[in-house]
Protein backbone atom coordinates (compact mmCIF):
# COMPACT_ATOMS: atom_id res chain seq x y z
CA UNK A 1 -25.83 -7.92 -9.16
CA UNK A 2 -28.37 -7.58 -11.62
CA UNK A 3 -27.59 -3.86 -12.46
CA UNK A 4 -27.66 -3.60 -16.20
CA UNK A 5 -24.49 -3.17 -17.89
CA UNK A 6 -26.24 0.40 -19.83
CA UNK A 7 -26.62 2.04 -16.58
CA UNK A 8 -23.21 2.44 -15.64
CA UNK A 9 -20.46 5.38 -16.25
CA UNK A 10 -19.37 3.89 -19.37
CA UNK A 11 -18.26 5.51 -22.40
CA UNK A 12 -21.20 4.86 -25.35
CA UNK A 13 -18.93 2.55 -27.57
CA UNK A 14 -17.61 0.47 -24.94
CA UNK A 15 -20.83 -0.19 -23.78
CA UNK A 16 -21.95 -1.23 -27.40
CA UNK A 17 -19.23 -3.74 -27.53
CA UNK A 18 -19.98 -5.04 -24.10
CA UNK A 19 -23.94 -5.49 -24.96
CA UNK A 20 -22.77 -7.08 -28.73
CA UNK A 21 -20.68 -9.55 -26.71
CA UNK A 22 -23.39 -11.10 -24.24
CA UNK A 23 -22.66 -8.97 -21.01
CA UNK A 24 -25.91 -7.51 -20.59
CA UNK A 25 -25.39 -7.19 -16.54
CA UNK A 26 -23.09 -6.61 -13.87
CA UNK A 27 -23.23 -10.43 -12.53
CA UNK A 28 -21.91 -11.24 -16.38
CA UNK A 29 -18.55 -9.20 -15.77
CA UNK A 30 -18.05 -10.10 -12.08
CA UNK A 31 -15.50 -13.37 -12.65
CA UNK A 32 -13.82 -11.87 -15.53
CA UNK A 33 -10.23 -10.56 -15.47
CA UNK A 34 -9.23 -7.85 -17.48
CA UNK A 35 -7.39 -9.47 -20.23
CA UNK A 36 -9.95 -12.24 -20.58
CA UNK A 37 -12.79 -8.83 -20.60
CA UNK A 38 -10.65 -7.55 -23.54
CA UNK A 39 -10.35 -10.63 -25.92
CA UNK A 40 -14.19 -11.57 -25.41
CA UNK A 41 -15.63 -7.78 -26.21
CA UNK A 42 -12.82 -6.84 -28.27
CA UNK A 43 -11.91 -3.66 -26.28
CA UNK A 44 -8.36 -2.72 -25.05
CA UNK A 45 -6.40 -3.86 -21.55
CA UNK A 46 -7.50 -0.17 -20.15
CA UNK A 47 -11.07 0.11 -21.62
CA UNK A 48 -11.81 -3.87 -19.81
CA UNK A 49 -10.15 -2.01 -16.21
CA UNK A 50 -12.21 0.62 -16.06
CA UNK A 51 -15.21 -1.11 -17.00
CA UNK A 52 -14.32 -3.63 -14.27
CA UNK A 53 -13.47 -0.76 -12.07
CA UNK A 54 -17.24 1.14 -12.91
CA UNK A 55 -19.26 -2.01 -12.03
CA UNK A 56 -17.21 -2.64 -8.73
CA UNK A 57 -18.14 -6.55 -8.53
CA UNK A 58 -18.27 -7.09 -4.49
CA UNK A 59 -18.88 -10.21 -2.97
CA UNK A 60 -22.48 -10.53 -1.31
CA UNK A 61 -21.74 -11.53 2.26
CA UNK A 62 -19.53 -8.38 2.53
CA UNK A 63 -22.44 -6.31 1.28
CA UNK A 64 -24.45 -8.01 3.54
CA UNK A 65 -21.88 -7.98 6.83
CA UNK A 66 -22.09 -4.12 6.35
CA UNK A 67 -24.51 -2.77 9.14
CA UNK A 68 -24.81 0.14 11.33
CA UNK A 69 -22.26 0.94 13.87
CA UNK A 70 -22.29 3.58 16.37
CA UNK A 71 -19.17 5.78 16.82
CA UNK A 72 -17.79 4.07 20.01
CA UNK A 73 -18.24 0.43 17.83
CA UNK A 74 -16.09 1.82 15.46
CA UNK A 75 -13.47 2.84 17.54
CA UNK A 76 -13.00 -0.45 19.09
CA UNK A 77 -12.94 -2.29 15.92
CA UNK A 78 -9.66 -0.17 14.65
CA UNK A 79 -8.22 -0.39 18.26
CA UNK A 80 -8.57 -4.64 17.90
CA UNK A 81 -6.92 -4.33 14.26
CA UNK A 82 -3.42 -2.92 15.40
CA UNK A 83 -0.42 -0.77 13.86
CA UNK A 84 2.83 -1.80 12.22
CA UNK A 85 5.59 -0.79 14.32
CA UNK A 86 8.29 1.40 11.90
CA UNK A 87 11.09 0.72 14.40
CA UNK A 88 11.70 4.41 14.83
CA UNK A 89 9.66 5.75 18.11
CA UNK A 90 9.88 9.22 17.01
CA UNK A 91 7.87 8.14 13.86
CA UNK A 92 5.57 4.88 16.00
CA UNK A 93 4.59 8.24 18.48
CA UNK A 94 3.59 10.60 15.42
CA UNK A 95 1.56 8.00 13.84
CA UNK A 96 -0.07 7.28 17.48
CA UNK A 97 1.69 3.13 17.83
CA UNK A 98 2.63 2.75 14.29
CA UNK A 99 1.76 2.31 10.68
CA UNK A 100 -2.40 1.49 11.03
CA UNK A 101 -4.21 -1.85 9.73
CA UNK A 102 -7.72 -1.46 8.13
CA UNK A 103 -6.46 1.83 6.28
CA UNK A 104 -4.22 2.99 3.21
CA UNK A 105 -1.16 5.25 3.97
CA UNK A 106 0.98 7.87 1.41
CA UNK A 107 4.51 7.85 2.20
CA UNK A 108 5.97 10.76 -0.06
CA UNK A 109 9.59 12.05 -0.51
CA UNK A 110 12.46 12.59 -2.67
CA UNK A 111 14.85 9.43 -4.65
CA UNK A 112 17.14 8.27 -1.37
CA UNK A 113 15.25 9.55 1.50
CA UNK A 114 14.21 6.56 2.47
CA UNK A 115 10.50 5.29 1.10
CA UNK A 116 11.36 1.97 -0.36
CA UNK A 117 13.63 1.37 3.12
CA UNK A 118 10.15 2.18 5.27
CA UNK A 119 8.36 -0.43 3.20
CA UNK A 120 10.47 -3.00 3.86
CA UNK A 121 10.87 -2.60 6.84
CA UNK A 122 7.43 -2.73 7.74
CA UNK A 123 7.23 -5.96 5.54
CA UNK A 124 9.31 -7.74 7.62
CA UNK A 125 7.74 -5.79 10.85
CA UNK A 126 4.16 -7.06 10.48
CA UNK A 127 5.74 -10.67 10.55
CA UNK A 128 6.89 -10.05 14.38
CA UNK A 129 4.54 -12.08 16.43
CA UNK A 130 1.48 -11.45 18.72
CA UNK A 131 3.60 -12.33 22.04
CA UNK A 132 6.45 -9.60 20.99
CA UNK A 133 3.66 -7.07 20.48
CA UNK A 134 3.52 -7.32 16.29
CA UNK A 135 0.43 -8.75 14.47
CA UNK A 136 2.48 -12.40 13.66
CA UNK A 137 0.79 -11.41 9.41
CA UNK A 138 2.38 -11.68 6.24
CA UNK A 139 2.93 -8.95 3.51
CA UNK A 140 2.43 -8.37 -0.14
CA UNK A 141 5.07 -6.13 -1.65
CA UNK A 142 3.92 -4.68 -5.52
CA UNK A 143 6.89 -3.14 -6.54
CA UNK A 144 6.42 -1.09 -10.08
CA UNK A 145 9.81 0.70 -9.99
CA UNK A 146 12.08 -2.53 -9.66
CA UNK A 147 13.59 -1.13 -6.31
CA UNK A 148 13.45 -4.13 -4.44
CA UNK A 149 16.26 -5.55 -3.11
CA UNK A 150 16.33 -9.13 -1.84
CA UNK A 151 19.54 -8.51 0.17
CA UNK A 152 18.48 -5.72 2.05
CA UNK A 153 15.14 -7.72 3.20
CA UNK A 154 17.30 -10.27 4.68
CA UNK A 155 19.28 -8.05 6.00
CA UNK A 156 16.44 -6.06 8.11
CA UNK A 157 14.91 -9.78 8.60
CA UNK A 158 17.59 -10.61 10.78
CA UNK A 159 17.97 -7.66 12.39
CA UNK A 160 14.13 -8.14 13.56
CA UNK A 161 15.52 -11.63 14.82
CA UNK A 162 18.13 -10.87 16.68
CA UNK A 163 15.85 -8.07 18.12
CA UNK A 164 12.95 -9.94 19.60
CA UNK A 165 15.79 -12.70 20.68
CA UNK A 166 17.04 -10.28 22.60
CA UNK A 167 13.70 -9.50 24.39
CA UNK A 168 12.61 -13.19 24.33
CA UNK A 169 11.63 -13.94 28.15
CA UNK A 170 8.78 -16.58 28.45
CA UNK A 171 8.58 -19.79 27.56
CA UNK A 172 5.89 -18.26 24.87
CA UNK A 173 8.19 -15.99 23.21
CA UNK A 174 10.83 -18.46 23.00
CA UNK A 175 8.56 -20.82 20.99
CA UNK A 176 7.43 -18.55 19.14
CA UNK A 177 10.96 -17.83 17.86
CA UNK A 178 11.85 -20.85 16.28
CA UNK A 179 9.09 -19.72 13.42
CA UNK A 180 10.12 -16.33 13.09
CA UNK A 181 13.53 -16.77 11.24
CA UNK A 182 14.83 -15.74 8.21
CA UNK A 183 13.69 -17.80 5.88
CA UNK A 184 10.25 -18.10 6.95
CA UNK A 185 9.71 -14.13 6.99
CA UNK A 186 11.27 -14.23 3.20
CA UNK A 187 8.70 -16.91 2.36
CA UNK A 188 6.04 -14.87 3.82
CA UNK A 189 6.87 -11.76 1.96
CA UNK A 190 4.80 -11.89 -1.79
CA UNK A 191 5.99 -9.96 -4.14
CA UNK A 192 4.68 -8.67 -7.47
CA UNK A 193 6.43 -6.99 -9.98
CA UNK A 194 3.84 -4.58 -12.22
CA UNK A 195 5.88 -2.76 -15.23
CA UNK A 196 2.92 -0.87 -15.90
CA UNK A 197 -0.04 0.80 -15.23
CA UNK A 198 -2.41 -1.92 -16.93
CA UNK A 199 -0.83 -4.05 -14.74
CA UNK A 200 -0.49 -2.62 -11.80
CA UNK A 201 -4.42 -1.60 -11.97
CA UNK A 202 -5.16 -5.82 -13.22
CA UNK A 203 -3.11 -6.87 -10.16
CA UNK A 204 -5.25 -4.47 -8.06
CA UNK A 205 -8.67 -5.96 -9.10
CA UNK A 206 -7.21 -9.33 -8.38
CA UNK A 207 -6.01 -8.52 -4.83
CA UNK A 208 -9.13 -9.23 -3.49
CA UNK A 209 -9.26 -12.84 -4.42
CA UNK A 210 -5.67 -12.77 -2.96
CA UNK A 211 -6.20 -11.36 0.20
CA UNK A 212 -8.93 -14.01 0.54
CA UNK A 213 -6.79 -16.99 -0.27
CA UNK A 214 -4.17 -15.88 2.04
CA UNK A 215 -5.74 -14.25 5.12
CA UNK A 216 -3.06 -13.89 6.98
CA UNK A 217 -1.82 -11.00 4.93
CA UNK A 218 -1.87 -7.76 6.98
CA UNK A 219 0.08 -5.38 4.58
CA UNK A 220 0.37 -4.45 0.97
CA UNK A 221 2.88 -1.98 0.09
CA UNK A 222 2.61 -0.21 -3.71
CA UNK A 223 5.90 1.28 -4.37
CA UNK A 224 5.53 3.57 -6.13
CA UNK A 225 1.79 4.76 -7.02
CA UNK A 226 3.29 7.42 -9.11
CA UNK A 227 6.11 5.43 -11.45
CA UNK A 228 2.91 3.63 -13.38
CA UNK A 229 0.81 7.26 -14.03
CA UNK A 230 3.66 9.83 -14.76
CA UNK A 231 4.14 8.48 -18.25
CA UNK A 232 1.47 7.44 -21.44
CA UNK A 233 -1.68 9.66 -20.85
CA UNK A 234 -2.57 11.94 -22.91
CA UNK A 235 -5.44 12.20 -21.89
CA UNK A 236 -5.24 13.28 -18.08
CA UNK A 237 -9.02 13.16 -17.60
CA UNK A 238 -8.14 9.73 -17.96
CA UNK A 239 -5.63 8.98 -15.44
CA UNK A 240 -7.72 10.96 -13.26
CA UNK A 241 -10.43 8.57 -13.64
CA UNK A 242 -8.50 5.72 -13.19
CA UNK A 243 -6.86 6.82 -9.71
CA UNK A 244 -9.77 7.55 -8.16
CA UNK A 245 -11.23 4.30 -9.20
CA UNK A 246 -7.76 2.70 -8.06
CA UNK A 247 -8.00 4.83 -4.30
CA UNK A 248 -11.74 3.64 -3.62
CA UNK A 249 -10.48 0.27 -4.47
CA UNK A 250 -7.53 0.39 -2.40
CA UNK A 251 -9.61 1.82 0.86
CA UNK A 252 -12.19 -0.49 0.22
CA UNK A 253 -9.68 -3.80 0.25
CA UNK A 254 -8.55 -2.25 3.46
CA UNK A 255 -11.54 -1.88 5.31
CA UNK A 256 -12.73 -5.08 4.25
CA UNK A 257 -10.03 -7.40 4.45
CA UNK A 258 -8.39 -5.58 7.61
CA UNK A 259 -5.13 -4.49 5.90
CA UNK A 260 -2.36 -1.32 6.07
CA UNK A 261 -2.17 -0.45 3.12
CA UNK A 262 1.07 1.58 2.12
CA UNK A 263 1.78 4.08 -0.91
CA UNK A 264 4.51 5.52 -2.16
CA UNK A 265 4.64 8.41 -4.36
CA UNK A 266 7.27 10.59 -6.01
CA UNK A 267 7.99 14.03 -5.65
CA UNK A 268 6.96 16.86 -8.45
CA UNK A 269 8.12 20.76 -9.18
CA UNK A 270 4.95 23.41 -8.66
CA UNK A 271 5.29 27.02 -9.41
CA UNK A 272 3.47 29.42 -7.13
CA UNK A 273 3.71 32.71 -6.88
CA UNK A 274 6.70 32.84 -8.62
CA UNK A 275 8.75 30.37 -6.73
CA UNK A 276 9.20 26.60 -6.80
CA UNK A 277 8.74 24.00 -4.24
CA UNK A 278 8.14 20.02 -4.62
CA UNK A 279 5.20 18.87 -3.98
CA UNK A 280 3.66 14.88 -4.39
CA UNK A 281 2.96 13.68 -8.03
CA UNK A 282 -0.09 12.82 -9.54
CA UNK A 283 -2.33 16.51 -8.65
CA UNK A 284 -4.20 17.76 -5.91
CA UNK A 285 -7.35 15.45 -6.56
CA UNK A 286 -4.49 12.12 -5.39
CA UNK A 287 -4.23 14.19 -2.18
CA UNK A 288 -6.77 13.20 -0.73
CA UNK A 289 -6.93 9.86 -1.80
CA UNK A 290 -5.23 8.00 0.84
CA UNK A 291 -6.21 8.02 4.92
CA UNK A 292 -2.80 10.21 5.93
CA UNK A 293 -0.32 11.28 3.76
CA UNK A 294 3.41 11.38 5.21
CA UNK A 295 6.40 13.14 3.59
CA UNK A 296 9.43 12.49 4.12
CA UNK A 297 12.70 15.11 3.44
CA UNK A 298 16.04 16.01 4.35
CA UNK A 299 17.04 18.43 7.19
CA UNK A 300 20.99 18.48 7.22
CA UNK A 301 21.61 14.99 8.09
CA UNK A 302 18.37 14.18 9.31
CA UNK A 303 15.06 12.61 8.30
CA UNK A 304 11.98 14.37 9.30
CA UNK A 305 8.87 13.34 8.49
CA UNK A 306 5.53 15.65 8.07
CA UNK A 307 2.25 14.14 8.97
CA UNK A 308 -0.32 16.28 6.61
CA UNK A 309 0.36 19.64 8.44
CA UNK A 310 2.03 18.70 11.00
CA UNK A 311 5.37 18.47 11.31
CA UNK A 312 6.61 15.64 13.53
CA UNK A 313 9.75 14.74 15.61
CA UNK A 314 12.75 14.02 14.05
CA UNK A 315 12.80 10.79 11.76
CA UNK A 316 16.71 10.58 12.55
CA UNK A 317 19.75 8.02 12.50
CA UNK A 318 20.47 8.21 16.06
CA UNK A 319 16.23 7.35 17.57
CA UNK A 320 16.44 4.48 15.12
CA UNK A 321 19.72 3.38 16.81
CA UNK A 322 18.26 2.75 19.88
CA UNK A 323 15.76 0.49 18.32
CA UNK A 324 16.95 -1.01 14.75
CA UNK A 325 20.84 -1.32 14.79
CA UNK A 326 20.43 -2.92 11.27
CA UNK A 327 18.03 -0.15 10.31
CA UNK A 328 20.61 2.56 11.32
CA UNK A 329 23.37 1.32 9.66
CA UNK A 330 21.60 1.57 6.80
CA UNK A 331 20.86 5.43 7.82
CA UNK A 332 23.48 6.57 9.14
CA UNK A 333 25.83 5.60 5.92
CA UNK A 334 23.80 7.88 3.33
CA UNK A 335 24.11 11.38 2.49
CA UNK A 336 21.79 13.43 0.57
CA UNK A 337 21.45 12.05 -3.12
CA UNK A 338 22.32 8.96 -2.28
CA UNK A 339 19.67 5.55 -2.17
CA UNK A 340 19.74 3.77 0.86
C-alpha cells in the first residue's frame, strides 16, 4: 500500500489538496471515511468517494488468499456457497436453485411489479436454516427509496415459519425451529436507509468493515441502484465514473465476503427507430455491471420474468401458491399500477 497518492486517476486539483494535507500514499487514505477525507483535505463528500473509490484500500490477507484456481476449483467453490430460494419454482428453476451467493444480481421492472416484494422476500429467505435446505445467514437491506415496509417483512417472516413448521420432521429441524421465529429473523434483518447518492456510495465503502463484523451476513439488497443517480449530475461523465467504481466494488464485496448481492433498478423510455420501449435506467455501460440482470413485467395478470435474453417461465400468482401462501396473497390481490 505504498502506491503514491500522484499516480492514481485523480483529477489534478484534488490531488493537490490531498498532497497539501499529508496523504502522500495510498496506506495514508486506507482508514479514512469519506466525510472525515473531506474535512481533513478540504474537498467535497463526492471528490473524498471517488478518491477512496480510485485507491481501492483492500485488506492484505485477501490480496494475499488470492491464488490460482483451475476451472473445476472454481466450480466447486460456487457450488459450496449456495442460492437463495425466491419461493417461486418457476423463478428457483430459471435461476438454476435460486438467487446465487458470491455474486451481484439486477432485478429490473416497472413501480408495482414486484422488486421491492422479491427483496424481501429473499431477506427473510436466506434466514431459513441449513437443515430446511436455506443457508441459516442474515441480510442487510439498503433501502434509498424509503419502500420498506416493516409490516410486510413480518408478514412474509411468518409465512416462512409456518412453512418450514410444516415440513419440520427430525428431531434436527424441530430444534432448529425454536430460533427461526419472528422476531429473531426481524433482528437479523439490518437495514440502512441512504437518501442519497453520497450516502449510499459512503455506506458502500463501509460495507466491507460490516460484512466483516457480522459474518454471518449472506445478502445485501440495494433497492433501488437507480433512485440515488437519476437526479443531481450534470455532469454524466461523472455518474458514469462513479457506477462503475460502485459495480467493481459491489462484485468485489461479493466474491470476497461470499455474499448475493441484489439490485434493483428502475425502468427508463428509449426511442429507436422511431418507436418507444422501456428499457433499465442508468445507460448501456450499467448493463453490464451486475453478474445477471432479471426483468421483471406484466403479461395480463401475470409476472414473467426475463433472464438477459431469455425469457423464462411464468413468474405467476398461482406457482407461488403452491409454495408461499403469504407470498401469493400478496400477488394475487394487485393489478397492474398498483404496489404490492
Amino acid at each position: 500500500m505504498q502506491r503514491d497518492v500522484s499516480s492514481y486517476a485523480i483529477a489534478p486539483s484534488v490531488k493537490v489538496k490531498l498532497l497539501n494535507a499529508g496523504f502522500l500514499s495510498a496506506a495514508d487514505l486506507c482508514d479514512l471515511r469519506p466525510l472525515q477525507l473531506s474535512k481533513e483535505a478540504c474537498i467535497s463528500q463526492e471528490e473524498a468517494v471517488e478518491v477512496l473509490q480510485a485507491v481501492r484500500c483492500e485488506p492484505g490477507q485477501e490480496r494475499a488468499a488470492a491464488g490460482r484456481l483451475t476451472a473445476l476449483e472454481l466450480l466447486g467453490r460456487e457450488q459450496e456457497l449456495g442460492t437463495i430460494v425466491t419461493f417461486c419454482s418457476a423463478l428457483d428453476m430459471a435461476l438454476g436453485g435460486g438467487m446465487p451467493v458470491g455474486k451481484t444480481t439486477e432485478v429490473c421492472g416497472a413501480p408495482g411489479v414486484g422488486k421491492t416484494q422479491l427483496c424481501i422476500q429473499l431477506s427473510v429467505d436466506v434466514q431459513i436454516p441449513a437443515c430446511f435446505g436455506g443457508l441459516g445467514g442474515k441480510s442487510l437491506y439498503i433501502d434509498t427509496e424509503g419502500s420498506f415496509l416493516v409490516q410486510r417483512a413480518v408478514d412474509l417472516a411468518q409465512a416462512a415459519v409456518e412453512h418450514c413448521g410444516l415440513l419440520a420432521e427430525d428431531s434436527e429441524q424441530q430444534e432448529a425451529l425454536k430460533g427461526f421465529t419472528v422476531e429473531t429473523i426481524l433482528s437479523n434483518l439490518f437495514l440502512v436507509r441512504c437518501h442519497d447518492y453520497v450516502e449510499l456510495l459512503a455506506e458502500t465503502y463501509l460495507l466491507a468493515d460490516f460484512l466483516a463484523q457480522h459474518p454471518g451476513v449472506r445478502l445485501v439488497v440495494i433497492d433501488s441502484i437507480a433512485f440515488s443517480f437519476r437526479h443531481d449530475f450534470e455532469d454524466l461523465s461523472q455518474r458514469t465514473r462513479l457506477l462503475n467504481g460502485l459495480a467493481q466494488r459491489l462484485i468485489q464485496m461479493a466474491t470476497n465476503h461470499n455474499v448475493a448481492v441484489i439490485l434493483t433498478n428502475q425502468m427508463t423510455t428509449k426511442i429507436w427507430s422511431g418507436q418507444s420501449k422501456l428499457v433499465p435506467a442508468l445507460g448501456e455501460s450499467w448493463g453490464h455491471a451486475a453478474t445477471q440482470r432479471l426483468i421483471l413485467h406484466w403479461d395480463g395478470t401475470h409476472r414473467t420474468v426475463e433472464k438477459l435474453h431469455l425469457l423464462a417461465e411464468d413468474f405467476n400468482a398461482e406457482k407461488l401458491k403452491s409454495v408461499s401462501p403469504n407470498f401469493y396473497q400478496h400477488v394475487s390481490s394487485a393489478t397492474r399500477g398498483e404496489k404490492l
